[in-house]
C-alpha atoms as a PDB file:
ATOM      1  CA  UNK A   1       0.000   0.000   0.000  1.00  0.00           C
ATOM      2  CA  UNK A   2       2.824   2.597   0.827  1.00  0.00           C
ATOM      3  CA  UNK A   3       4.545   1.600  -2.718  1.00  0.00           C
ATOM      4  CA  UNK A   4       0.850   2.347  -4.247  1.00  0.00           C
ATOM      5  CA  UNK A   5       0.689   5.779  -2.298  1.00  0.00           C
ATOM      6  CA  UNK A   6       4.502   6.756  -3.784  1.00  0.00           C
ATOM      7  CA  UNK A   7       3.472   5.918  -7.139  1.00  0.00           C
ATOM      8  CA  UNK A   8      -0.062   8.167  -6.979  1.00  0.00           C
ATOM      9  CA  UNK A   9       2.032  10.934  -5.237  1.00  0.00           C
ATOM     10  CA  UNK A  10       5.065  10.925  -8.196  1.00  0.00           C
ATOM     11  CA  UNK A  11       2.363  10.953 -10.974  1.00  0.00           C
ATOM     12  CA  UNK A  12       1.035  13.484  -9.447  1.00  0.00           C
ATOM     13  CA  UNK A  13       4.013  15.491  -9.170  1.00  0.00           C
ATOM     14  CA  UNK A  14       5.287  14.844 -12.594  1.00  0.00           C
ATOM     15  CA  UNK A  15       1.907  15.778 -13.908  1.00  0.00           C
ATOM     16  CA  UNK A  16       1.906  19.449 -11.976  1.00  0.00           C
ATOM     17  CA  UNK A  17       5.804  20.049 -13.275  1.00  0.00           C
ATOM     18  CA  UNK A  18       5.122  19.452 -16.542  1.00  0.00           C
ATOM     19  CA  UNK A  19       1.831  21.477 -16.484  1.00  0.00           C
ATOM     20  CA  UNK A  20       3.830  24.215 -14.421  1.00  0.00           C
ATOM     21  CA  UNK A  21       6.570  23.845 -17.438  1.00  0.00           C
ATOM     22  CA  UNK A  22       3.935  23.993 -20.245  1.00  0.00           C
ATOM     23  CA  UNK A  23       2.702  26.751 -19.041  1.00  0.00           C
ATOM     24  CA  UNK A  24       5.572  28.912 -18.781  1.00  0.00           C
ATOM     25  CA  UNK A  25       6.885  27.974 -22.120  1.00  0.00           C
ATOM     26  CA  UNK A  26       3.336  29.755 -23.697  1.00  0.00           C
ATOM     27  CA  UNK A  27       4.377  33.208 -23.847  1.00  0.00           C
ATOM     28  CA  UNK A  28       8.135  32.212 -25.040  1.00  0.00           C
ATOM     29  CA  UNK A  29       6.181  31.226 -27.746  1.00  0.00           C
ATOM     30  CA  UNK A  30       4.378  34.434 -27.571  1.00  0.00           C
ATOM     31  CA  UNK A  31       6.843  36.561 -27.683  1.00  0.00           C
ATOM     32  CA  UNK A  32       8.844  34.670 -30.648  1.00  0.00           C
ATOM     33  CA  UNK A  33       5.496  35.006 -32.231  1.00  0.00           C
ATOM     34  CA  UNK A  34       5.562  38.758 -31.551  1.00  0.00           C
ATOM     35  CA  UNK A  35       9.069  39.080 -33.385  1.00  0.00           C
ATOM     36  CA  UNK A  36       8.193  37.414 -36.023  1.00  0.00           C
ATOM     37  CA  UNK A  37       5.173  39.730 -36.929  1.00  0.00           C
ATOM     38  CA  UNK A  38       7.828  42.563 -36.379  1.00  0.00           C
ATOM     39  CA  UNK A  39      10.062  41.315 -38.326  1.00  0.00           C
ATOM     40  CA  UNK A  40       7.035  41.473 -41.308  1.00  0.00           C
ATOM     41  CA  UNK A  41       5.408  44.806 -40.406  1.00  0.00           C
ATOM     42  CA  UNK A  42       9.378  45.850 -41.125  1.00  0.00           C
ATOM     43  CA  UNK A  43       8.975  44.323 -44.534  1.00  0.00           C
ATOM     44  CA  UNK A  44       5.693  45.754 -45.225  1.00  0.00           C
ATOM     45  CA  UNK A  45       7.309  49.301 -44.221  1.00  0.00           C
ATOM     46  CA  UNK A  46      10.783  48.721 -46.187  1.00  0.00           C
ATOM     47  CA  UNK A  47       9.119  47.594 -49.848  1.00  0.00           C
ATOM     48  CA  UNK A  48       9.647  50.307 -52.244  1.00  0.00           C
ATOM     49  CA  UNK A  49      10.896  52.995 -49.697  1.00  0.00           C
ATOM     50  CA  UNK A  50      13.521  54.912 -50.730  1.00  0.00           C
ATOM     51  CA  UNK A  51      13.840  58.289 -48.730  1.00  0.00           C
ATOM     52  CA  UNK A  52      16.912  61.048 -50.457  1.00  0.00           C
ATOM     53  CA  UNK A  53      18.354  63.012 -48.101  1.00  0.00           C
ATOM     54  CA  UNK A  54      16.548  65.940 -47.230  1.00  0.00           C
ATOM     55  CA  UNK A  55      18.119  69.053 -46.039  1.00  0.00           C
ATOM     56  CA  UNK A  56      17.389  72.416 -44.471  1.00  0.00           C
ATOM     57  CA  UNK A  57      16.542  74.598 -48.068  1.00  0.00           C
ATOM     58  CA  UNK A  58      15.143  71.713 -49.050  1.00  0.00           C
ATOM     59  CA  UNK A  59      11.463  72.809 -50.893  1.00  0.00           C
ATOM     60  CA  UNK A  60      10.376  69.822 -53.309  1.00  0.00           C
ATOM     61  CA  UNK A  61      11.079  66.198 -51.588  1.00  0.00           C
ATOM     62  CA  UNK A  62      10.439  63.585 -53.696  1.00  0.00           C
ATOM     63  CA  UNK A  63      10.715  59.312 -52.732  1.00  0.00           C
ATOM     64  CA  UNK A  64       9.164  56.255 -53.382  1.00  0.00           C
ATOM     65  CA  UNK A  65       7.553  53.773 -50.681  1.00  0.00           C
ATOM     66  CA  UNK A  66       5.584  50.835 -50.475  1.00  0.00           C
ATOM     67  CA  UNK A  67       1.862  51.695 -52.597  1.00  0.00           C
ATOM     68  CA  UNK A  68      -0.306  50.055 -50.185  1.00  0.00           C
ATOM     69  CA  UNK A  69       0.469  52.226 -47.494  1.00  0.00           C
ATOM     70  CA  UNK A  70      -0.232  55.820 -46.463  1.00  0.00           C
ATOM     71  CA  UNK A  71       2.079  58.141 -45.468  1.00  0.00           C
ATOM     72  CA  UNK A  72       1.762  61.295 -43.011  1.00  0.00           C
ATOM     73  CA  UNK A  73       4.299  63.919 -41.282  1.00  0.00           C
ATOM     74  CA  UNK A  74       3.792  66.423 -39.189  1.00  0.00           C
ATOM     75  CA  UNK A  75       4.999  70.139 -39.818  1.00  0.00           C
ATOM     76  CA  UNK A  76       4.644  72.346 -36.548  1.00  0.00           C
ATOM     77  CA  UNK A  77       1.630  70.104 -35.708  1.00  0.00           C
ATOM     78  CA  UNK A  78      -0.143  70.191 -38.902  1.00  0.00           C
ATOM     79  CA  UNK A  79      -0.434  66.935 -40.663  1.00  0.00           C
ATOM     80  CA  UNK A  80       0.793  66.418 -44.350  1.00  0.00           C
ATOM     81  CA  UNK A  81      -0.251  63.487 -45.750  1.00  0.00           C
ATOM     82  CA  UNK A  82       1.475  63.540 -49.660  1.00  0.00           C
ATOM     83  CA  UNK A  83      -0.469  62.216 -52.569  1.00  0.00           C
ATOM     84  CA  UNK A  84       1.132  58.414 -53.710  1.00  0.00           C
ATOM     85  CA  UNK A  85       0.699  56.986 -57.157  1.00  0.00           C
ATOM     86  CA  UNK A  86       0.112  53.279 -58.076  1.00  0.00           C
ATOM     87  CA  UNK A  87       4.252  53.302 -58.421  1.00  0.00           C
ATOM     88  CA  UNK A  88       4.197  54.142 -54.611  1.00  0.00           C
ATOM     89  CA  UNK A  89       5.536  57.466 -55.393  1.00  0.00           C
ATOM     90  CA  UNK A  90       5.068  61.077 -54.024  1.00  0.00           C
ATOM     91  CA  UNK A  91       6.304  64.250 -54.326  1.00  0.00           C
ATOM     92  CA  UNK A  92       5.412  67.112 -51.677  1.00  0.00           C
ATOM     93  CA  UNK A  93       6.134  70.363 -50.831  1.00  0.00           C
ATOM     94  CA  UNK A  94       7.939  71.104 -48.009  1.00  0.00           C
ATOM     95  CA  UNK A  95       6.201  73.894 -46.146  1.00  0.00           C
ATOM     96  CA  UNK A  96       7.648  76.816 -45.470  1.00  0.00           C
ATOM     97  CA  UNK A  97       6.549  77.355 -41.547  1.00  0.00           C
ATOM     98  CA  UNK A  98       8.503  73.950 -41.293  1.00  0.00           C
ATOM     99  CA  UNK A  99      11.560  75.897 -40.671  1.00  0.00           C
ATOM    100  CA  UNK A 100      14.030  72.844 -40.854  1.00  0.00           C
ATOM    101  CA  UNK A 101      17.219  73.043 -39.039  1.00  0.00           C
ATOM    102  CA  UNK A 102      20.273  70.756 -39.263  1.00  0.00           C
ATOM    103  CA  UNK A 103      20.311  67.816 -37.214  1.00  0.00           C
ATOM    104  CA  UNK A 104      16.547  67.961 -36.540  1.00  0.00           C
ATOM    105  CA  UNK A 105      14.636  64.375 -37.101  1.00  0.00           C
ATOM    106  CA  UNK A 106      11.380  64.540 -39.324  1.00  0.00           C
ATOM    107  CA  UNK A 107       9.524  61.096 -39.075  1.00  0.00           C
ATOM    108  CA  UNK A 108       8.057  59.906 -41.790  1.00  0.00           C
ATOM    109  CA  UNK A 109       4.534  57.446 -40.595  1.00  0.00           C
ATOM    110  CA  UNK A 110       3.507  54.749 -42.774  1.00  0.00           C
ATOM    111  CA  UNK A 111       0.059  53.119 -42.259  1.00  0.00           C
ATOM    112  CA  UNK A 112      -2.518  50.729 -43.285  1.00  0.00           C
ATOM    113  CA  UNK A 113      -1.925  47.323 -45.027  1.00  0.00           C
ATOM    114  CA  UNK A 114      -2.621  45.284 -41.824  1.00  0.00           C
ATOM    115  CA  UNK A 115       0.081  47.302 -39.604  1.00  0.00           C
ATOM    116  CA  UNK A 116      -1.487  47.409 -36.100  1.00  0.00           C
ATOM    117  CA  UNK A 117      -0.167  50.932 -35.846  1.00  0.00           C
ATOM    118  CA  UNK A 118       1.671  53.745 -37.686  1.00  0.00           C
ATOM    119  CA  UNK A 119       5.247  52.783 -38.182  1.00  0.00           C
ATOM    120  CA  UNK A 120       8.118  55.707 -37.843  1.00  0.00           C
ATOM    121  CA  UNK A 121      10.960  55.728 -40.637  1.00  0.00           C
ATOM    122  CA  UNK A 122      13.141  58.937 -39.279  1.00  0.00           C
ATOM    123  CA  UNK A 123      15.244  60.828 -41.813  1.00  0.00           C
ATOM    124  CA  UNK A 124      17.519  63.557 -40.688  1.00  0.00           C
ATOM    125  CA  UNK A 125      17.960  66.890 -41.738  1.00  0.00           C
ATOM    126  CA  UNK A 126      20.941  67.566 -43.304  1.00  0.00           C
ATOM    127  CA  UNK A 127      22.963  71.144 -44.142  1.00  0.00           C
ATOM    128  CA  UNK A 128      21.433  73.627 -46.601  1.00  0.00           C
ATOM    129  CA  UNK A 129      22.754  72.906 -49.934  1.00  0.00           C
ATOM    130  CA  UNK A 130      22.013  74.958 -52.885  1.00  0.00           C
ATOM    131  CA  UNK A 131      21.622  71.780 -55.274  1.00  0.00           C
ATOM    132  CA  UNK A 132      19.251  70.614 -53.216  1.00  0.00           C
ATOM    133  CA  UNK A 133      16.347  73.288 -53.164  1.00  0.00           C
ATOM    134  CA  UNK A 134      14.722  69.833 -54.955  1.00  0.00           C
ATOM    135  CA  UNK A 135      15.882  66.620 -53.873  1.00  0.00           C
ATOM    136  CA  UNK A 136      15.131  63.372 -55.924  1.00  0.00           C
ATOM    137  CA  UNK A 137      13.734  64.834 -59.190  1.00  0.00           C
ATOM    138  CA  UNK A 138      15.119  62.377 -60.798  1.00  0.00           C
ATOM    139  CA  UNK A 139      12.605  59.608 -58.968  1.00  0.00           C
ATOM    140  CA  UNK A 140       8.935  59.469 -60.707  1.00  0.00           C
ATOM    141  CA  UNK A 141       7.675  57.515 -63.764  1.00  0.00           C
ATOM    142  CA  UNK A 142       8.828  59.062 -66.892  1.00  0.00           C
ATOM    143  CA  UNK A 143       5.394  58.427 -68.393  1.00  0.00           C
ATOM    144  CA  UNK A 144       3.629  60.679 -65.822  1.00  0.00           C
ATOM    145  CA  UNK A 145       6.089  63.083 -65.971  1.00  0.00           C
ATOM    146  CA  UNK A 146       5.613  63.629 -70.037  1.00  0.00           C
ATOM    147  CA  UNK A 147       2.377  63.295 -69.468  1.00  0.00           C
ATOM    148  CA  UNK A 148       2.152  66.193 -67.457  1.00  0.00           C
ATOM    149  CA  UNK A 149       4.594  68.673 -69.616  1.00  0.00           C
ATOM    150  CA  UNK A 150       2.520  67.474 -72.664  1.00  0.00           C
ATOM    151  CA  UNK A 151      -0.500  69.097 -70.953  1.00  0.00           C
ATOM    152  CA  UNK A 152       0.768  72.275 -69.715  1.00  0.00           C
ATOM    153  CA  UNK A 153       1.249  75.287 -71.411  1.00  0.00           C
ATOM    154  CA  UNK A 154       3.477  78.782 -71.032  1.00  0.00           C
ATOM    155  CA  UNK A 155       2.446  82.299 -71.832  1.00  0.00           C
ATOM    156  CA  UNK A 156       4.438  85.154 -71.210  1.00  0.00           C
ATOM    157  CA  UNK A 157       3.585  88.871 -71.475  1.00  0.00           C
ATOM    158  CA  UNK A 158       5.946  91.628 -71.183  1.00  0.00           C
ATOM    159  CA  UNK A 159       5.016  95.245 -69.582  1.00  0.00           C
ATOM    160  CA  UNK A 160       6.806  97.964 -68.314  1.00  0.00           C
ATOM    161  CA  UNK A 161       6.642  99.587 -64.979  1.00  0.00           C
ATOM    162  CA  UNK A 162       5.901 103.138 -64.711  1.00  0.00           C
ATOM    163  CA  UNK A 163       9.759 103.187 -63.666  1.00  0.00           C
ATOM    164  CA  UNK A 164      10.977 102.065 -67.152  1.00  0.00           C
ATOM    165  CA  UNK A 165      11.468  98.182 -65.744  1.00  0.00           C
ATOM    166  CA  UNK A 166      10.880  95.607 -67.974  1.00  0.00           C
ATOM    167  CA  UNK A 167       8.428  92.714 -66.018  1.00  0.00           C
ATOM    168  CA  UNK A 168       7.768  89.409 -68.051  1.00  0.00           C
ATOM    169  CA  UNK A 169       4.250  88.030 -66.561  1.00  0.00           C
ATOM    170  CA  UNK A 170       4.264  84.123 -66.990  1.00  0.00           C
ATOM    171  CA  UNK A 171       1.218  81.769 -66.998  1.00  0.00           C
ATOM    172  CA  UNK A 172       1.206  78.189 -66.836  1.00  0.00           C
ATOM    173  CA  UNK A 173      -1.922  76.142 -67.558  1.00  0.00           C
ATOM    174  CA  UNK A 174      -1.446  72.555 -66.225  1.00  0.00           C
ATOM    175  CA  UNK A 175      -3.034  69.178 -65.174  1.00  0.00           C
ATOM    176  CA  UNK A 176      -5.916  69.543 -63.021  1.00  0.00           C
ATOM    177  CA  UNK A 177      -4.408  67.438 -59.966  1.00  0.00           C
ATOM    178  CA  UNK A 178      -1.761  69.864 -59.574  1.00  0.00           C
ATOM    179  CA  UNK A 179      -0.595  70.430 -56.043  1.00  0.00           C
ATOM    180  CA  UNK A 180       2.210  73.517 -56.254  1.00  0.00           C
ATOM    181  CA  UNK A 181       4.054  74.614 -59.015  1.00  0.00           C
ATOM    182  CA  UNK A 182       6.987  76.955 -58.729  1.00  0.00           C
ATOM    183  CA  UNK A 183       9.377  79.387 -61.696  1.00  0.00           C
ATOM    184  CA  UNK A 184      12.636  80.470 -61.286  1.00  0.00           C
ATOM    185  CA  UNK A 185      15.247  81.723 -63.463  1.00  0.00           C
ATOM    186  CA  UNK A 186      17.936  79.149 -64.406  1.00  0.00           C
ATOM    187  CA  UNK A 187      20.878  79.668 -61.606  1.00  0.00           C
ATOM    188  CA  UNK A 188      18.372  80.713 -58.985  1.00  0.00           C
ATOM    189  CA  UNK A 189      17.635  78.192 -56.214  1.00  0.00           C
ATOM    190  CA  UNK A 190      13.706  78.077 -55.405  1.00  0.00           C
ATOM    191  CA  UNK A 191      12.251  79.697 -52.788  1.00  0.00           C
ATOM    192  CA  UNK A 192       8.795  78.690 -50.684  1.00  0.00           C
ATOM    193  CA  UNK A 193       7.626  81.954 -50.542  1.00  0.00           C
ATOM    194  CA  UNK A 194       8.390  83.967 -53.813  1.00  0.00           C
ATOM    195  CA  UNK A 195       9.240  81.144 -56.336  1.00  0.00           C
ATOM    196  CA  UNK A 196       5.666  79.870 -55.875  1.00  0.00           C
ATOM    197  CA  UNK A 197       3.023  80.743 -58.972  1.00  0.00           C
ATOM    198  CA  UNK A 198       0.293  82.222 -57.325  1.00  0.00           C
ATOM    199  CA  UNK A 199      -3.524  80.099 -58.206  1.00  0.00           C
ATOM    200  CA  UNK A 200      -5.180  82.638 -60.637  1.00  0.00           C
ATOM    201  CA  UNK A 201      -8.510  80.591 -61.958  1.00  0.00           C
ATOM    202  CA  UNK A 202      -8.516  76.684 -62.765  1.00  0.00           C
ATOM    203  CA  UNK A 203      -5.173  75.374 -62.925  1.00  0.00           C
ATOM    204  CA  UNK A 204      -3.494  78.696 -63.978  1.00  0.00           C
ATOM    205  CA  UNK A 205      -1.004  79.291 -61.919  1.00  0.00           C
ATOM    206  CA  UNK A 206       1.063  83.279 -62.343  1.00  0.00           C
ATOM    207  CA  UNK A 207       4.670  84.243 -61.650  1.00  0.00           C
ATOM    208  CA  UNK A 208       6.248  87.818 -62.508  1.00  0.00           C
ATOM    209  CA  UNK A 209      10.039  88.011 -63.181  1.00  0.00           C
ATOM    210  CA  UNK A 210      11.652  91.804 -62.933  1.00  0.00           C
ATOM    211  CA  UNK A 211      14.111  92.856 -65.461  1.00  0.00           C
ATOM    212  CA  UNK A 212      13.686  89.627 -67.949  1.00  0.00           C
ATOM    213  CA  UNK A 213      14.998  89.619 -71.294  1.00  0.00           C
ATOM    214  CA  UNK A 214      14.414  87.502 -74.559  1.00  0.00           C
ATOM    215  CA  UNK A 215      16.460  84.684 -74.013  1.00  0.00           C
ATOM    216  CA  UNK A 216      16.588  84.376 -70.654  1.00  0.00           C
ATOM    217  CA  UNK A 217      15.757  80.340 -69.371  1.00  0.00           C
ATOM    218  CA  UNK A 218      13.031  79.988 -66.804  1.00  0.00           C
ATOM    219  CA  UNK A 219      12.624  76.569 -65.352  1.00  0.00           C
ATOM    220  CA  UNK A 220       9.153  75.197 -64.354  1.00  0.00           C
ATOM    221  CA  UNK A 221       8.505  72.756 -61.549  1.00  0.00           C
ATOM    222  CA  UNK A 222       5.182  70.914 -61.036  1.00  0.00           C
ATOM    223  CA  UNK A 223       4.897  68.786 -58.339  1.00  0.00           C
ATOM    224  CA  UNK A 224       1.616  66.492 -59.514  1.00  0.00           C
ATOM    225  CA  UNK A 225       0.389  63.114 -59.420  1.00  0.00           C
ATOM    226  CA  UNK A 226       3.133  61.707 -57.470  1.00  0.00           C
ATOM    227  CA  UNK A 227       5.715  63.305 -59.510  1.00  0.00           C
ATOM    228  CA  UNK A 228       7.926  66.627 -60.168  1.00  0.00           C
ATOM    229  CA  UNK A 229       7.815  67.545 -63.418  1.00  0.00           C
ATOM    230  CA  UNK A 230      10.160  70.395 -65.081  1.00  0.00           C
ATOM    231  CA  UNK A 231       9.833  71.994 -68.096  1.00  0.00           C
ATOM    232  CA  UNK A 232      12.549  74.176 -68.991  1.00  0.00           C
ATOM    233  CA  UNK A 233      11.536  77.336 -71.410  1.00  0.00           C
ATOM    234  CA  UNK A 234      13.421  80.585 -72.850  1.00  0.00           C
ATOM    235  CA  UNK A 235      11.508  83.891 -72.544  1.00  0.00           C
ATOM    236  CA  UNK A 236      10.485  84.755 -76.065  1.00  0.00           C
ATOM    237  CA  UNK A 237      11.053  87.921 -78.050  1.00  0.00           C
ATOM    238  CA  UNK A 238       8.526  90.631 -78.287  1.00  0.00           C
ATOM    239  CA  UNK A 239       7.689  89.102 -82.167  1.00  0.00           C
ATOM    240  CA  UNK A 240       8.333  85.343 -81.130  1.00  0.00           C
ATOM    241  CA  UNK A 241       5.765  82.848 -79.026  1.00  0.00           C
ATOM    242  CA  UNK A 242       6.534  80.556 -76.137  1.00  0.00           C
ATOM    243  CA  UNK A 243       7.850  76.900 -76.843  1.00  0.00           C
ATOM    244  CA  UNK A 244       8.574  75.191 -74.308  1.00  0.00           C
ATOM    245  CA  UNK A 245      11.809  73.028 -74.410  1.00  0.00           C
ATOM    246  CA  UNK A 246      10.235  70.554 -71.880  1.00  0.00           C
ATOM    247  CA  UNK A 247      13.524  68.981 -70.576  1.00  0.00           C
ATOM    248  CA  UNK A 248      13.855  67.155 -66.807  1.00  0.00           C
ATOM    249  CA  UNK A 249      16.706  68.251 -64.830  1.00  0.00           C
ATOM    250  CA  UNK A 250      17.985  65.717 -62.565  1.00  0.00           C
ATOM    251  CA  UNK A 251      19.405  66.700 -59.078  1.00  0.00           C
ATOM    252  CA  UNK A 252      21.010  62.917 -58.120  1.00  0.00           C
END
C-alpha cells in the first residue's frame, strides 16, 4: 500500500511540473510570435521605400515607398499626408513654416496594409545645400512626368513699370491634380515663398520676373500626381511665341 501511495504521489508530481513547465513555455512562444510579426510589419514598411536626403533649403522632396500604405508627417503640428501613385511614389512640398534646421529628425509614418499601428521611418535633416532646393527629381515615372509637360502650357507677357522696368508676366496652364508649381530663373535656387506661382482661376497658376529679357531660361517645376515635373523654357522675343523646351533636370 505505501509503494501504491509513492506511485499516486510521483504521478502526481510529474503531472503538476510538466503542467507548471507547459505553461511557462506559452508566452516564449508568444513573444517569438511577436518578433516574427515585427520582423514582417518591417517588410511591409521597407518595400519600395527609398527616402533622399533631405536638407534644411530643401522645398520639393520627392521618394518612393511601399503603394499600399499611407504616409503622413507632421509640420509644426499640422499633418501632411502627400499624394502616392500606383508606383508608390510622391512628391510634396515642403512647407515653409517647417523651418528645418540641421540635425533635426522629421519622421516619416507609414500606415494601413494590416500594420497594427503607424510605423516611424526617421530621416535627418541635413545642411542647406544649394543643389538641393529639390531633392530626388530624378525619382517618378517618366510616363507621368511627359504626361504632365505634354499638358501644360506657357504664356508670357511683357510690360513695363511706370519706372521704365521691364516685367515678363508668366502663366502656366497645367493638369488639373496639380498640387504647387513653382518658376525660377535658371541659376536661382527656389524659394517657398516667392518662387511659388500664385492660383489665378482653374489650374493657372502666375509668376512675374523683374528685369527679364528675350532669351533668358526659366525653369518650371510641377509637383503632380506623385511626380515633379520640369519643363525648362526661354523667354520669347517681343515678335516670337513661347515653346517650351520641356527637358527634366535631374538633381542625383
Amino acid at each position: 500500500m505505501v509503494q501504491i501511495a509513492c506511485k499516486r504521489i510521483l504521478n502526481s508530481f510529474f503531472f503538476a511540473t510538466s503542467a507548471f513547465a507547459l505553461i511557462l513555455t506559452i508566452p516564449s512562444l508568444a513573444l517569438a510570435n511577436d518578433d516574427e510579426e515585427a520582423t514582417d510589419f518591417d517588410g511591409i514598411v521597407n518595400e519600395n521605400l527609398v527616402l533622399p536626403d533631405l536638407h534644411e533649403n530643401t522645398v520639393i522632396y520627392n521618394g518612393t515607398m511601399n503603394p499600399d500604405l499611407t504616409l503622413i508627417l507632421f509640420f509644426d503640428g499640422t499633418e501632411v499626408d502627400p499624394y502616392v501613385n500606383d508606383n508608390g511614389e510622391f512628391s510634396m512640398v515642403i512647407p515653409s513654416y517647417a523651418e528645418l534646421e540641421a540635425g533635426d529628425t522629421l519622421m516619416f509614418l507609414f500606415a494601413g496594409s494590416g500594420l497594427p499601428r503607424e510605423t516611424p521611418v526617421n530621416v535627418e535633416v541635413q545642411p542647406s545645400d544649394l543643389e538641393k532646393d529639390v531633392v530626388g527629381s530624378d525619382i517618378g515615372d517618366e510616363t507621368i512626368k511627359e504626361a504632365i509637360k505634354n499638358e501644360t502650357s506657357l504664356d508670357y507677357r511683357r510690360n513695363a513699370t511706370s519706372d521704365g522696368e521691364d516685367v515678363v508676366t508668366l502663366d502656366v496652364e497645367t493638369v488639373g491634380d496639380v498640387d504647387q508649381v513653382f518658376a525660377i530663373q535658371e541659376g536661382d535656387t527656389i524659394d517657398n515663398e516667392s518662387n511659388r506661382l500664385e492660383h489665378i482661376s482653374g489650374n493657372t497658376f502666375r509668376q512675374y520676373f523683374p528685369n527679364s529679357s528675350a532669351g533668358d531660361v526659366i525653369e518650371v517645376y510641377i509637383v503632380a500626381s506623385g511626380v515633379t515635373a520640369m519643363i525648362e523654357d526661354e523667354v520669347p522675343s517681343d515678335d516670337t511665341e513661347s515653346g517650351a523646351d520641356k527637358s527634366e533636370v535631374n538633381d542625383g
